[in-house]
PDB file of N, CA and C in Angstrom:
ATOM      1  N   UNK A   1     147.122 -72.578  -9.828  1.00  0.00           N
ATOM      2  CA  UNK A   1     146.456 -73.816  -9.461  1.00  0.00           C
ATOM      3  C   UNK A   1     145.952 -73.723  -8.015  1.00  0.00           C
ATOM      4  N   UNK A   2     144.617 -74.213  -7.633  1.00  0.00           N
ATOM      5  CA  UNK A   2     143.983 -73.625  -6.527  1.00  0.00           C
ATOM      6  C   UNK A   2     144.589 -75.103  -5.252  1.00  0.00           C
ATOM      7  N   UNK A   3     144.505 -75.077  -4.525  1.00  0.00           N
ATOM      8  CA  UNK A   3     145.151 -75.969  -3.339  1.00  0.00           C
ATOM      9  C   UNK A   3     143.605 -76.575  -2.666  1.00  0.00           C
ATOM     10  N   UNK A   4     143.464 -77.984  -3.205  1.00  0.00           N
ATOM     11  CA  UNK A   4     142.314 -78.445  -2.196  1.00  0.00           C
ATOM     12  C   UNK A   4     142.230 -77.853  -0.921  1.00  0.00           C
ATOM     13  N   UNK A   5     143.166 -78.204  -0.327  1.00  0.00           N
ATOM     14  CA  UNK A   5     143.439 -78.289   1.166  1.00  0.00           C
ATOM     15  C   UNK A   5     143.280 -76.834   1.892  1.00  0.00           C
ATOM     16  N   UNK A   6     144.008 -75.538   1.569  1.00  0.00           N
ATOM     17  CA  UNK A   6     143.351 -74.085   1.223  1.00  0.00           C
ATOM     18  C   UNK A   6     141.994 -74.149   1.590  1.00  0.00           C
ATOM     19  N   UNK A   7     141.263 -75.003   0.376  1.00  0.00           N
ATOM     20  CA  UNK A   7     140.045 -74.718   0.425  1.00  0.00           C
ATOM     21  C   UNK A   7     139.675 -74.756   1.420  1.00  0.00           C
ATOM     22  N   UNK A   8     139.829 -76.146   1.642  1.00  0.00           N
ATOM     23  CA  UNK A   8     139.026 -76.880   2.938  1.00  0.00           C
ATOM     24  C   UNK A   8     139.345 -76.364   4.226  1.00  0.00           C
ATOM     25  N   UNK A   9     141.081 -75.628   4.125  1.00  0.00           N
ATOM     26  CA  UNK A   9     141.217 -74.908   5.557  1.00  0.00           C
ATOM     27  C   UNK A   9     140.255 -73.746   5.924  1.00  0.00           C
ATOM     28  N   UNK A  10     139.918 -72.640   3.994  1.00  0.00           N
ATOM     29  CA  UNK A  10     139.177 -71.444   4.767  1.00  0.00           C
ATOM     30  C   UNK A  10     137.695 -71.562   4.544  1.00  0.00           C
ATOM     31  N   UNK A  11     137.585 -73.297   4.377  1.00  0.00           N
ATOM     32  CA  UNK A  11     136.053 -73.380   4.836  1.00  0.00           C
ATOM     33  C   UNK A  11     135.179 -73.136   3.615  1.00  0.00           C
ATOM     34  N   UNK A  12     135.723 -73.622   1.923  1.00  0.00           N
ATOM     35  CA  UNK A  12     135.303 -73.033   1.269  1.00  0.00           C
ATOM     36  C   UNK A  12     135.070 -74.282   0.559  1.00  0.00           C
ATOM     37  N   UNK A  13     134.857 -75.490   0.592  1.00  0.00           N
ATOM     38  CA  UNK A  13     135.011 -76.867   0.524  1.00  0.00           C
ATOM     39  C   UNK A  13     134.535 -77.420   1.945  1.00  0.00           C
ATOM     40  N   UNK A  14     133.244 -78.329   1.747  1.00  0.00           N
ATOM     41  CA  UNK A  14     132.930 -78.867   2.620  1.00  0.00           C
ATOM     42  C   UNK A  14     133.966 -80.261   3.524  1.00  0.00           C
ATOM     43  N   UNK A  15     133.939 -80.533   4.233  1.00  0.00           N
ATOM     44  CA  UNK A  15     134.638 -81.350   5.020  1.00  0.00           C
ATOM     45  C   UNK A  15     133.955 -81.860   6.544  1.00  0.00           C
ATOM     46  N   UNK A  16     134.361 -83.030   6.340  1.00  0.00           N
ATOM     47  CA  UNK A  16     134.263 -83.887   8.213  1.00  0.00           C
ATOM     48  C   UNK A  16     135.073 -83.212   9.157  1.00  0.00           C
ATOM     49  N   UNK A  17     134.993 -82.212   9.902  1.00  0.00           N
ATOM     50  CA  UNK A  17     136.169 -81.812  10.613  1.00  0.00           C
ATOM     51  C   UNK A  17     136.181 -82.504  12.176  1.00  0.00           C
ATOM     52  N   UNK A  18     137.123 -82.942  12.530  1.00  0.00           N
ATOM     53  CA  UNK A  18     137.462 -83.973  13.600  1.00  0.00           C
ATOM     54  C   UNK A  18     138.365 -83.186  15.011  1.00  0.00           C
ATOM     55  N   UNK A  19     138.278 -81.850  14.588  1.00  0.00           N
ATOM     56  CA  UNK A  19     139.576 -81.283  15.380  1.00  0.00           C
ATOM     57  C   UNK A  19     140.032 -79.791  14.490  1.00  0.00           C
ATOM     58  N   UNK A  20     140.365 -78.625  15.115  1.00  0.00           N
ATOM     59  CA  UNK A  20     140.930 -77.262  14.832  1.00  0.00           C
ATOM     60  C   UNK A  20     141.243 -76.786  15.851  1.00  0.00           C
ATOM     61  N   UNK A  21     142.618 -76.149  15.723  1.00  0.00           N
ATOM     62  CA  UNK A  21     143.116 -75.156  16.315  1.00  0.00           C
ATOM     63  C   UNK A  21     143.903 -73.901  15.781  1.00  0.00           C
ATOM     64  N   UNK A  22     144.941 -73.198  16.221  1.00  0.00           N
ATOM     65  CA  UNK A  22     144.918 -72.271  15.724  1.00  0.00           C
ATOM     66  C   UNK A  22     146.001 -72.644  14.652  1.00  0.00           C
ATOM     67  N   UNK A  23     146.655 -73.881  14.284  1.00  0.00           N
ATOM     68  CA  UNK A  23     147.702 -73.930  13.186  1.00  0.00           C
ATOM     69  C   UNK A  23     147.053 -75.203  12.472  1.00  0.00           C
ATOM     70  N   UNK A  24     146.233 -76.273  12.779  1.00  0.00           N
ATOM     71  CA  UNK A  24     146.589 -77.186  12.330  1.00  0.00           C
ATOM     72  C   UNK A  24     144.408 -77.562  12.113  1.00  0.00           C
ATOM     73  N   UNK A  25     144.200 -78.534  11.072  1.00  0.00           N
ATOM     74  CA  UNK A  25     142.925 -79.046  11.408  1.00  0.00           C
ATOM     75  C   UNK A  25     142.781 -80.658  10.847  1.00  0.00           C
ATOM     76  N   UNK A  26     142.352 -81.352  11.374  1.00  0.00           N
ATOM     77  CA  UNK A  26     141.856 -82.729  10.803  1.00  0.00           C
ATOM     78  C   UNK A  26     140.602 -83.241  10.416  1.00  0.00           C
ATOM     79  N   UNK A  27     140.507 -83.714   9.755  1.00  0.00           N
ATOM     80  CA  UNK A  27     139.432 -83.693   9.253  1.00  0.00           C
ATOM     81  C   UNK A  27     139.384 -85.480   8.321  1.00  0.00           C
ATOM     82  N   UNK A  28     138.161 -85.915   7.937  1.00  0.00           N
ATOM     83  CA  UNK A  28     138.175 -87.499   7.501  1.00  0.00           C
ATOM     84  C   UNK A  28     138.236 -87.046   6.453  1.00  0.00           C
ATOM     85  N   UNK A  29     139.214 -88.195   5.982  1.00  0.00           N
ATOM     86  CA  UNK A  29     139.360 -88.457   4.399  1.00  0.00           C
ATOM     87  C   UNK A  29     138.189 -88.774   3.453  1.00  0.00           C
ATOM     88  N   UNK A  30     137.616 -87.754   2.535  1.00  0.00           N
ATOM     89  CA  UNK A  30     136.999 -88.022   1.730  1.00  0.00           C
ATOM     90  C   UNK A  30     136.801 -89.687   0.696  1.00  0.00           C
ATOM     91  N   UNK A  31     138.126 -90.373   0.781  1.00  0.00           N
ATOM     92  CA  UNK A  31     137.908 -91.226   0.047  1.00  0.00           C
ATOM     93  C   UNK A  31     139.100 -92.606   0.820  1.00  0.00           C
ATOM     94  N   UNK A  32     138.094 -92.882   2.157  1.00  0.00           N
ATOM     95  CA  UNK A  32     139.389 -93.546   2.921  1.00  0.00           C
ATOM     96  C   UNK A  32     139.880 -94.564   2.445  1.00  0.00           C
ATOM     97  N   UNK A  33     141.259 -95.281   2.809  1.00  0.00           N
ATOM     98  CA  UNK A  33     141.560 -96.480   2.758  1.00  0.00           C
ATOM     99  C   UNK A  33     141.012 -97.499   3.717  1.00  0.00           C
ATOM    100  N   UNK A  34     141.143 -96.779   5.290  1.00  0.00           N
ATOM    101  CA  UNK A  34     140.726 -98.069   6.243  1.00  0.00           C
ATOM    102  C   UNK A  34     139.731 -97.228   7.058  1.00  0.00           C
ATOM    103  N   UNK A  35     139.076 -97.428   7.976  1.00  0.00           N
ATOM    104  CA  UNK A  35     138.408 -97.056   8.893  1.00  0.00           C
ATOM    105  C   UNK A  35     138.919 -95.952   9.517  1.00  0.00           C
ATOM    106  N   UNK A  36     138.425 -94.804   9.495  1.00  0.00           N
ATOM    107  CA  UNK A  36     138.622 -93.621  10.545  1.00  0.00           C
ATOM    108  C   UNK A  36     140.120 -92.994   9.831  1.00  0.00           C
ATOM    109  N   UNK A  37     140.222 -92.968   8.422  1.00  0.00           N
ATOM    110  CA  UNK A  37     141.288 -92.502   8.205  1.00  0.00           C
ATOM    111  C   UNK A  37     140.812 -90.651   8.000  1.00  0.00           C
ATOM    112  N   UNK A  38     141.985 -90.300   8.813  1.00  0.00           N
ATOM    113  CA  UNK A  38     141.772 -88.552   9.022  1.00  0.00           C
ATOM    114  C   UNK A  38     143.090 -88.208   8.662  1.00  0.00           C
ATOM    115  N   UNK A  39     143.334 -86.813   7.837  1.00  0.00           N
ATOM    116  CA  UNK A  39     144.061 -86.480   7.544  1.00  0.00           C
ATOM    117  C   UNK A  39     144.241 -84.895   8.219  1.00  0.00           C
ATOM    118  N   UNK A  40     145.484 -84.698   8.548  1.00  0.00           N
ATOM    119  CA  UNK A  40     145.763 -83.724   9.761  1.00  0.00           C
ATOM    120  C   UNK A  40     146.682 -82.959   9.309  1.00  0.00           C
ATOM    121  N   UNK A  41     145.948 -81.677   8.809  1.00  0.00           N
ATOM    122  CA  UNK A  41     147.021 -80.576   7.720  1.00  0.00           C
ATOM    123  C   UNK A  41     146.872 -79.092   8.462  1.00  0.00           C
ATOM    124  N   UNK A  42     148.514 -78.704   7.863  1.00  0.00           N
ATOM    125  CA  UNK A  42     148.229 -77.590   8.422  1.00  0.00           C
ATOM    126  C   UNK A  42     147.932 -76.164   8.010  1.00  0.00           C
ATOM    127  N   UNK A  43     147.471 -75.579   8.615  1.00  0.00           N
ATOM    128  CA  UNK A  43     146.920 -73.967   7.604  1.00  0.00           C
ATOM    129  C   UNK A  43     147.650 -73.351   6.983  1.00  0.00           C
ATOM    130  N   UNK A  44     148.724 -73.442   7.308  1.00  0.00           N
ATOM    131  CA  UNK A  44     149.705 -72.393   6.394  1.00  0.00           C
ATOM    132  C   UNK A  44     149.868 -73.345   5.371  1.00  0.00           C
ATOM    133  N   UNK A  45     149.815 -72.840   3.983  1.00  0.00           N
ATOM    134  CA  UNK A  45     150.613 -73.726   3.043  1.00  0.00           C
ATOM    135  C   UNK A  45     151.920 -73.768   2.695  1.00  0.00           C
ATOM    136  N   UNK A  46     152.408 -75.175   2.546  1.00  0.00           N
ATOM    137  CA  UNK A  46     153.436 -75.668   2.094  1.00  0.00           C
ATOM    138  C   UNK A  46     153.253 -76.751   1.210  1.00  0.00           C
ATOM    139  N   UNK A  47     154.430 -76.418   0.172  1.00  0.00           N
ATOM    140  CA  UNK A  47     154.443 -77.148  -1.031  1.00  0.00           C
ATOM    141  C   UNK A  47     154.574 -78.620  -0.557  1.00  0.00           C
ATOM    142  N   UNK A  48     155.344 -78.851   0.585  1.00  0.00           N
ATOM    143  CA  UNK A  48     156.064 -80.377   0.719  1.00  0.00           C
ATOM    144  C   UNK A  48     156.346 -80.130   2.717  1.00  0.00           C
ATOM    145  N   UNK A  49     156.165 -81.384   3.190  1.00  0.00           N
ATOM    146  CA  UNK A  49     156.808 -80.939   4.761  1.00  0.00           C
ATOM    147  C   UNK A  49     157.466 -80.680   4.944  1.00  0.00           C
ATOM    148  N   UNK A  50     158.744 -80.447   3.972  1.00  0.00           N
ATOM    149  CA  UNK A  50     160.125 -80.055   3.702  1.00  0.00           C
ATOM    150  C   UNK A  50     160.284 -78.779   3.926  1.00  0.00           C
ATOM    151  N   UNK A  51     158.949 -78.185   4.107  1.00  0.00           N
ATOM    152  CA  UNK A  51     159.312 -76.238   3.560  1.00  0.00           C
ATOM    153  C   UNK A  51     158.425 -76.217   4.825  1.00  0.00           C
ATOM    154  N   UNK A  52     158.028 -76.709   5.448  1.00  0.00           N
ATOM    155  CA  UNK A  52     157.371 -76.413   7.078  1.00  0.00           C
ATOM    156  C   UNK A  52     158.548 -75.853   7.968  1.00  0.00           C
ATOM    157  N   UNK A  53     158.692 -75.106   8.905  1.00  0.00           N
ATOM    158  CA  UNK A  53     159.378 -74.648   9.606  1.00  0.00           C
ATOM    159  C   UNK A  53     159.307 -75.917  10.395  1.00  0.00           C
ATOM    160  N   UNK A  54     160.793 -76.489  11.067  1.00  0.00           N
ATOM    161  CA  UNK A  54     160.382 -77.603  12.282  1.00  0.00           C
ATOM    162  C   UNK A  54     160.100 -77.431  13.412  1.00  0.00           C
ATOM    163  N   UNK A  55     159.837 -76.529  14.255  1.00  0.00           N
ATOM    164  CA  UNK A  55     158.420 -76.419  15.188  1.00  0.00           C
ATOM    165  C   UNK A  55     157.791 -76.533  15.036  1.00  0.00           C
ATOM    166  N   UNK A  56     156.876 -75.897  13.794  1.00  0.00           N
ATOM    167  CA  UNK A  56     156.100 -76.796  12.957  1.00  0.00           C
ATOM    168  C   UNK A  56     155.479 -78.052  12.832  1.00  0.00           C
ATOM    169  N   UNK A  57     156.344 -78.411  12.032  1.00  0.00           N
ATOM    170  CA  UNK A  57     156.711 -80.172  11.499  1.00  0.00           C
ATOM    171  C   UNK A  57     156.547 -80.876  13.211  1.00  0.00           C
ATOM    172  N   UNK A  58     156.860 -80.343  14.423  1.00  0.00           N
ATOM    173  CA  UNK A  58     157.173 -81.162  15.118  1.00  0.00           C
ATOM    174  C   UNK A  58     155.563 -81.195  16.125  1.00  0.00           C
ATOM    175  N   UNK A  59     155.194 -79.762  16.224  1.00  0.00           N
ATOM    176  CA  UNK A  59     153.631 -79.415  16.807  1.00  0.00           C
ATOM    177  C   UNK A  59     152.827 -80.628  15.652  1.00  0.00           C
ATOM    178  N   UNK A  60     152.948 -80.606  14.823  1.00  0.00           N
ATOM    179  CA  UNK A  60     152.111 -81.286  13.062  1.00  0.00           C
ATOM    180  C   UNK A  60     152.362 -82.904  14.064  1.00  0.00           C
ATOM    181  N   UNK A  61     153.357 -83.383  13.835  1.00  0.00           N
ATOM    182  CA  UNK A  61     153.259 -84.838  14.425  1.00  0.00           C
ATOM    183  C   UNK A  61     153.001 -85.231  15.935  1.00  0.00           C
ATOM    184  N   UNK A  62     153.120 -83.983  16.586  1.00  0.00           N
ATOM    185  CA  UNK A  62     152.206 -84.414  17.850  1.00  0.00           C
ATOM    186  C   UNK A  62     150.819 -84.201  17.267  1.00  0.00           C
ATOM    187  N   UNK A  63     150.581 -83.522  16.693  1.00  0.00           N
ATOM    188  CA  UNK A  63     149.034 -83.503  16.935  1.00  0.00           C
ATOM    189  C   UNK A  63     148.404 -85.218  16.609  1.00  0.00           C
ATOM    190  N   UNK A  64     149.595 -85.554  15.252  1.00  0.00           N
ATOM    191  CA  UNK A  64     149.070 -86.448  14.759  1.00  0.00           C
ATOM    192  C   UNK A  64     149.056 -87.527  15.658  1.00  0.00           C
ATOM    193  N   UNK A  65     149.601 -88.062  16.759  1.00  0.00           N
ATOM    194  CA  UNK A  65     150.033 -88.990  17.417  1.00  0.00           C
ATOM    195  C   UNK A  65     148.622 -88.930  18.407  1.00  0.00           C
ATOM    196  N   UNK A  66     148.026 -87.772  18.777  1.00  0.00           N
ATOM    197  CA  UNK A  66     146.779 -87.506  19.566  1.00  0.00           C
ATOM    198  C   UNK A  66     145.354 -88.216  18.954  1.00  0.00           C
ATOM    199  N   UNK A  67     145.717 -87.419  17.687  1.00  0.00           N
ATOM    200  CA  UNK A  67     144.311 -87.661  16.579  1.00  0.00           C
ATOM    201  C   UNK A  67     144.002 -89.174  16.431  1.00  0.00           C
ATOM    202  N   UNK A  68     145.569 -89.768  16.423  1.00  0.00           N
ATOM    203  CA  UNK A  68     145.666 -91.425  15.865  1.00  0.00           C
ATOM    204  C   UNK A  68     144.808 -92.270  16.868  1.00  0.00           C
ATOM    205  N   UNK A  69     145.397 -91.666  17.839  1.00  0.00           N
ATOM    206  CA  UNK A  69     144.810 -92.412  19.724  1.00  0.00           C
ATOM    207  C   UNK A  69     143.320 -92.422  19.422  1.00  0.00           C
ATOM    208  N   UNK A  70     143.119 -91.249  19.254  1.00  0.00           N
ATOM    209  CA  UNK A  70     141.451 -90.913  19.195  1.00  0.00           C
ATOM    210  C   UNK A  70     140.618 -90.995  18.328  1.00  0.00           C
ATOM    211  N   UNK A  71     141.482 -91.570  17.056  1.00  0.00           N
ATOM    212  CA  UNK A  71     140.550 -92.593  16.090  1.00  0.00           C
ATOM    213  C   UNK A  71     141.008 -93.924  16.431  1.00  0.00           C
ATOM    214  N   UNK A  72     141.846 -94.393  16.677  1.00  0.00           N
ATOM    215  CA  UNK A  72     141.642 -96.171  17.144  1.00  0.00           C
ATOM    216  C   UNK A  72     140.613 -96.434  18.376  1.00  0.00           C
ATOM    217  N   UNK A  73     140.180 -95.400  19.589  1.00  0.00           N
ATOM    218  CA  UNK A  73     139.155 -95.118  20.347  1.00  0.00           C
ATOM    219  C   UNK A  73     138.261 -95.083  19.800  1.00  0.00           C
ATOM    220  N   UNK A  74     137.925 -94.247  18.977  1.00  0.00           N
ATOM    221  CA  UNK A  74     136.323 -94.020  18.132  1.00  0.00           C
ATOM    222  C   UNK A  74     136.066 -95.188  17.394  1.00  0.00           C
ATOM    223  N   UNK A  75     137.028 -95.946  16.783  1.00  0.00           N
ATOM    224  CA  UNK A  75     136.524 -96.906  15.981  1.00  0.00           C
ATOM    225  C   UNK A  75     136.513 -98.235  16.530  1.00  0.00           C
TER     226      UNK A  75
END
């Protein structure tokens, strides 16, 4: 079974990208709920955040805490 998100990391699936670096990318939700909703995944795959290493998991929710700032700014 192929992994949307895969896709969209190696660029093989179009996407809004909002942000990349070397572990992590965000990008807008194809089908938002509210305004400026971006979803902020990371390149390596994992089945569940559960199987993320927590350095990881912990780099993953800073980023997210940045991205959040800078969509309540943009919008």
């Amino acid at each position: 079974m192929s992994c949307i998100f895969c896709s969209i990391v190696n660029k093989n699936k179009e996407a809004s990208y909002v942000y990349e670096d070397n572990n992590f990318i965000a990008i807008m939700d194809k089908y938002p709920i509210s305004i400026g909703h971006t979803l902020v995944i990371p390149k390596n795959h994992y089945q569940t955040i559960l199987d993320m290493p927590l350095n990881e998991a912990a780099m993953l929710y800073v980023l997210v805490i940045h991205i959040a700032k800078a969509v309540i700014k943009g919008v």
